[in-house]
Protein backbone atom coordinates (compact mmCIF):
# COMPACT_ATOMS: atom_id res chain seq x y z
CA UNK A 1 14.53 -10.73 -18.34
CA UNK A 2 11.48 -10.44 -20.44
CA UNK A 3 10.20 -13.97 -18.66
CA UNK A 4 10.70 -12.06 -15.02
CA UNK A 5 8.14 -9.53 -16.32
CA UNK A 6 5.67 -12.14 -17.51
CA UNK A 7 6.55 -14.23 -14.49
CA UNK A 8 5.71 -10.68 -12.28
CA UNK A 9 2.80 -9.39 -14.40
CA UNK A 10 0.90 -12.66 -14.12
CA UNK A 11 1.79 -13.17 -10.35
CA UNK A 12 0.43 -9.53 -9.85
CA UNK A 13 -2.98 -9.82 -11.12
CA UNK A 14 -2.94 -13.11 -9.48
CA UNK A 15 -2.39 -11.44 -6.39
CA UNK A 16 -5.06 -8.71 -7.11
CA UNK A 17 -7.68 -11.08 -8.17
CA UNK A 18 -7.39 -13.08 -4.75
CA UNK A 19 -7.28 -10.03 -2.86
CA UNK A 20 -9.71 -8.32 -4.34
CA UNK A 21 -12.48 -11.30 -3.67
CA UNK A 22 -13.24 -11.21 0.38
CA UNK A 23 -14.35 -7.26 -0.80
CA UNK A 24 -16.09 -8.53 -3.87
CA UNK A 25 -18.40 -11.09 -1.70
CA UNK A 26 -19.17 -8.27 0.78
CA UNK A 27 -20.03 -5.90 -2.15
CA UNK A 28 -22.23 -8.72 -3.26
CA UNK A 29 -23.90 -8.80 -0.21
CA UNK A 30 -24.31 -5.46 1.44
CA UNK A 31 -23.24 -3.08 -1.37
CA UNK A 32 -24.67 -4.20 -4.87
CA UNK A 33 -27.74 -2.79 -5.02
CA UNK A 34 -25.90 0.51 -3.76
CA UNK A 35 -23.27 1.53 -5.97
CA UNK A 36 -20.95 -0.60 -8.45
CA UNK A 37 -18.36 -2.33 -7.48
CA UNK A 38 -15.29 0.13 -8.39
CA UNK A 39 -16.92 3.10 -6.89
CA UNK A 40 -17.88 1.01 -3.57
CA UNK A 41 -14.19 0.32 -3.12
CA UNK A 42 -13.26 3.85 -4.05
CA UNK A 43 -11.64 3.39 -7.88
CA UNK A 44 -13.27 6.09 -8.84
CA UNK A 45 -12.62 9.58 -10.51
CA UNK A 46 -10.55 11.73 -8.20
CA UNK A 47 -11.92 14.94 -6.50
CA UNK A 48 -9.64 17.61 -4.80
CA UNK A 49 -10.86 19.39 -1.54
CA UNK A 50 -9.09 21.41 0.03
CA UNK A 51 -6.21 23.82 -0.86
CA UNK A 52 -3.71 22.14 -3.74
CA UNK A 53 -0.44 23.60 -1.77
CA UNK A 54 -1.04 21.88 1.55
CA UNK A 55 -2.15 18.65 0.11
CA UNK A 56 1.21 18.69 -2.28
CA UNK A 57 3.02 19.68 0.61
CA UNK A 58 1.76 17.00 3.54
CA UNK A 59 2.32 14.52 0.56
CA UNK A 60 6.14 15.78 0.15
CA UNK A 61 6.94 16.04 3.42
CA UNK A 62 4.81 12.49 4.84
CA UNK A 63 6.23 10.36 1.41
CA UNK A 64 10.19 12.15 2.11
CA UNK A 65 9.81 11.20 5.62
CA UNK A 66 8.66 7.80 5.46
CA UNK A 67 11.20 6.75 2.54
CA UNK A 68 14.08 8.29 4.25
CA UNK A 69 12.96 6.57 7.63
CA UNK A 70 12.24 3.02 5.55
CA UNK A 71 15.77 2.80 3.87
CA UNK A 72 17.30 3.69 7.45
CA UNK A 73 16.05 1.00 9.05
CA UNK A 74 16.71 -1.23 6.17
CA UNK A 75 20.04 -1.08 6.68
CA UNK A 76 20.34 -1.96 9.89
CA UNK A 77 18.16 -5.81 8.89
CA UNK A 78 20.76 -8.79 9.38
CA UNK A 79 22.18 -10.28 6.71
CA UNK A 80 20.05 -13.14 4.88
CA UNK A 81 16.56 -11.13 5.97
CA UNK A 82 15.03 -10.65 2.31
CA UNK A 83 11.99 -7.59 1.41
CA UNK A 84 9.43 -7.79 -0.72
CA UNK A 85 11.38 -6.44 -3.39
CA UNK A 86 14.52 -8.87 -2.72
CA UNK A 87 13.96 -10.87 -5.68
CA UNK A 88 14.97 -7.50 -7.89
CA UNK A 89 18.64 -6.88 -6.34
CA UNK A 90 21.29 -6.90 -8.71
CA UNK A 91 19.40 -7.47 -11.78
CA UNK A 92 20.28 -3.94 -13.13
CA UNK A 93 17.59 -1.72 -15.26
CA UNK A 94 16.95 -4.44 -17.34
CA UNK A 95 14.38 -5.83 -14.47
CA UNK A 96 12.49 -2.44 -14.14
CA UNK A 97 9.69 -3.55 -15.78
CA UNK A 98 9.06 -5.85 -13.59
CA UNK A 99 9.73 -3.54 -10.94
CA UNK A 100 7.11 -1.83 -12.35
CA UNK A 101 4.39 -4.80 -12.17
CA UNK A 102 5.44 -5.12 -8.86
CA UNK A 103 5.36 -1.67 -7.21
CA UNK A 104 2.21 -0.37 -8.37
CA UNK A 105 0.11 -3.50 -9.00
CA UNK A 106 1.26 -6.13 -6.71
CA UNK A 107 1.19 -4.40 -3.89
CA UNK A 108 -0.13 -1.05 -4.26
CA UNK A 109 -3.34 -1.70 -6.06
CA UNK A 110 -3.86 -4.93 -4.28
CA UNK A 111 -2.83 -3.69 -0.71
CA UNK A 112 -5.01 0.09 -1.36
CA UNK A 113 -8.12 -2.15 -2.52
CA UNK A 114 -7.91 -4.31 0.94
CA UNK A 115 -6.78 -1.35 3.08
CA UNK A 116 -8.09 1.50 1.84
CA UNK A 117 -10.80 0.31 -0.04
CA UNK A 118 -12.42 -2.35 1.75
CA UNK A 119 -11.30 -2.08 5.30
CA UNK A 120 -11.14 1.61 5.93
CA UNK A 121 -14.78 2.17 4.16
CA UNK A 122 -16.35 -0.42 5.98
CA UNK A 123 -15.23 0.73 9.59
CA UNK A 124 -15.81 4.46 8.59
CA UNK A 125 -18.95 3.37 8.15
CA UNK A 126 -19.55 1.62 11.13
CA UNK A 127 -17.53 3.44 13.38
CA UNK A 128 -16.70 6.80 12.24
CA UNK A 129 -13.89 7.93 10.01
CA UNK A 130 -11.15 8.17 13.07
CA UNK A 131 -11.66 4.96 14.12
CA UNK A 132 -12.15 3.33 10.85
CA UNK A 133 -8.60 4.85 9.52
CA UNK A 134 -7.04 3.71 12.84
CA UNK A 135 -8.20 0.19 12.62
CA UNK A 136 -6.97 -0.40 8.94
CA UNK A 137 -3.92 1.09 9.48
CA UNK A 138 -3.09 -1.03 12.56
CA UNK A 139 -3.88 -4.05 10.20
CA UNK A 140 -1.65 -2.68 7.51
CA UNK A 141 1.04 -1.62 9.97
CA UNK A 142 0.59 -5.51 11.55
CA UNK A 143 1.12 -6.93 7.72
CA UNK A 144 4.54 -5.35 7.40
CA UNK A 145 6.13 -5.40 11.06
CA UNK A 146 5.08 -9.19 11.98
CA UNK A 147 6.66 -10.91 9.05
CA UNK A 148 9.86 -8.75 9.86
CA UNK A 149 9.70 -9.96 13.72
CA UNK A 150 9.02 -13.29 12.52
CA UNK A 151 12.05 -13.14 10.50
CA UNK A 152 14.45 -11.46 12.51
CA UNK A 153 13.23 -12.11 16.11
CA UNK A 154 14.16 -8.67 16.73
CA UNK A 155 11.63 -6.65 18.76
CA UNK A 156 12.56 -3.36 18.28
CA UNK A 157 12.89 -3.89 14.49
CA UNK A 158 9.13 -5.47 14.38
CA UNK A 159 8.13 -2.80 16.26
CA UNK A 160 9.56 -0.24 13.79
CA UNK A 161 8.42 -1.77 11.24
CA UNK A 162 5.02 -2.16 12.07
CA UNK A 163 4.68 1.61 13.02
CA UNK A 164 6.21 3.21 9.73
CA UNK A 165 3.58 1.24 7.42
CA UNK A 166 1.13 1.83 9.82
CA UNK A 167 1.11 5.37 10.14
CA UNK A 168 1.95 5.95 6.38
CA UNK A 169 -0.93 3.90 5.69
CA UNK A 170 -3.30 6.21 8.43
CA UNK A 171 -2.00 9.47 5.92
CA UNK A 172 -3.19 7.43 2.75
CA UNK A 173 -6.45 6.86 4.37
CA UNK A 174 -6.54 10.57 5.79
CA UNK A 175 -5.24 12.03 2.27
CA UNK A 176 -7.92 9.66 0.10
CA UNK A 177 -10.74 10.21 2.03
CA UNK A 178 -10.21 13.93 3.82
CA UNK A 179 -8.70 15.51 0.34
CA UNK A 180 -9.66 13.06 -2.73
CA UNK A 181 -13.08 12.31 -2.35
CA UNK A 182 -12.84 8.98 -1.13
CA UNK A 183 -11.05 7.85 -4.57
CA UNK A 184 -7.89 5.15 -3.73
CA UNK A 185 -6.32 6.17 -6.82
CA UNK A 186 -3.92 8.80 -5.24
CA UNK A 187 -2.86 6.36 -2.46
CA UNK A 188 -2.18 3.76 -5.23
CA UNK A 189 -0.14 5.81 -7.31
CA UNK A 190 1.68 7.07 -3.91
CA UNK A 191 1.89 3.03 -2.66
CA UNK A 192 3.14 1.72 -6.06
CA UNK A 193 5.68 5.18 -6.24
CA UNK A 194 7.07 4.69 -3.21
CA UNK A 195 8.07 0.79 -3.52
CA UNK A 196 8.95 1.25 -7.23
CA UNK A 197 11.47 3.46 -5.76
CA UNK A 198 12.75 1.04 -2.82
CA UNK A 199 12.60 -1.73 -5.09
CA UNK A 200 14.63 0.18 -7.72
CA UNK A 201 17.62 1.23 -5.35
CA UNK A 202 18.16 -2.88 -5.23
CA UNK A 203 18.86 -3.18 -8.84
């Protein structure tokens, strides 16, 4: 099980490498002479606005709702229609680890540094933040639901599944940039959290 977590590490920063390098050659181009690279993407140090309570509380209630929701409509996939965190089910705690690589550096840092980094920045800045948050959240809603329609030819499912990601990913954007300073490292910890936890009921 130790070679699953080398196997996952690896593929991870593999992952995070290729999608970190569309925003690296924009950075190169319009942002270097700005601000570094990390900051420009928004890994940077975390600043609260805003009352504590509320933000703990629209994080409960928006992370409860959306997990609750997700496993729901899991069950209801037909048989043989694998998630992303398939390849864990039935290995037991042994795999957790890799779980681990997974959750909050496969996809979360990779998908917040695309979405919420890159994407939602950008448009902000061209558009406004509304917009901006909008747009990258279709995208990220689009990323999920489409390879579930693809999958399952099932309309309503694709449809479902596009809209939960989507507007979980519009209250990442909303909590990073309207309560955290613009920093992605609370929707990254939130992203990898939440599919740690998905991925872990499988094992």
């Amino acid at each position: 099980m130790f070679g699953m977590f080398v196997n996952e590490f690896i593929g991870a920063l593999v992952q995070l490498l290729l999608f970190s390098l569309i925003p690296f050659i924009f950075w190169l181009i319009f942002g270097r002479k700005k601000e570094n690279f990390f900051k420009w993407i928004g890994l940077k140090k975390i600043k609260h606005q805003g009352k504590p309570w509320v933000t703990l509380c629209a994080i409960v209630a928006a992370t409860g709702l959306y997990i609750g929701i997700t496993i729901a409509v899991l069950g209801f996939l037909p048989e043989g229609v694998t998630t992303a965190g398939s390849d864990f089910a039935g290995k037991g705690f042994i795999a957790f680890p890799a779980v681990l690589a997974y959750g909050f550096i496969r996809t979360g840092l990779s998908e917040e540094v695309v979405f919420r980094g890159f994407l939602l920045k950008r448009f902000a800045e061209k558009f406004g933040f509304v917009a901006g948050n909008t747009i990258q959240a279709v995208l990220f809603g689009l990323m999920h639901g489409v390879p579930f329609g693809l999958a399952t030819h099932n309309i309503p499912v694709a449809i479902v599944m596009t809209l939960l990601p989507g507007a979980f990913g519009w209250f990442q954007g909303w909590m990073n940039e309207k309560r955290f300073g613009g920093s992605i490292v609370p929707s990254w910890l939130l992203h990898g959290t939440i599919n740690v936890i998905v991925a872990a009921l499988s094992l």
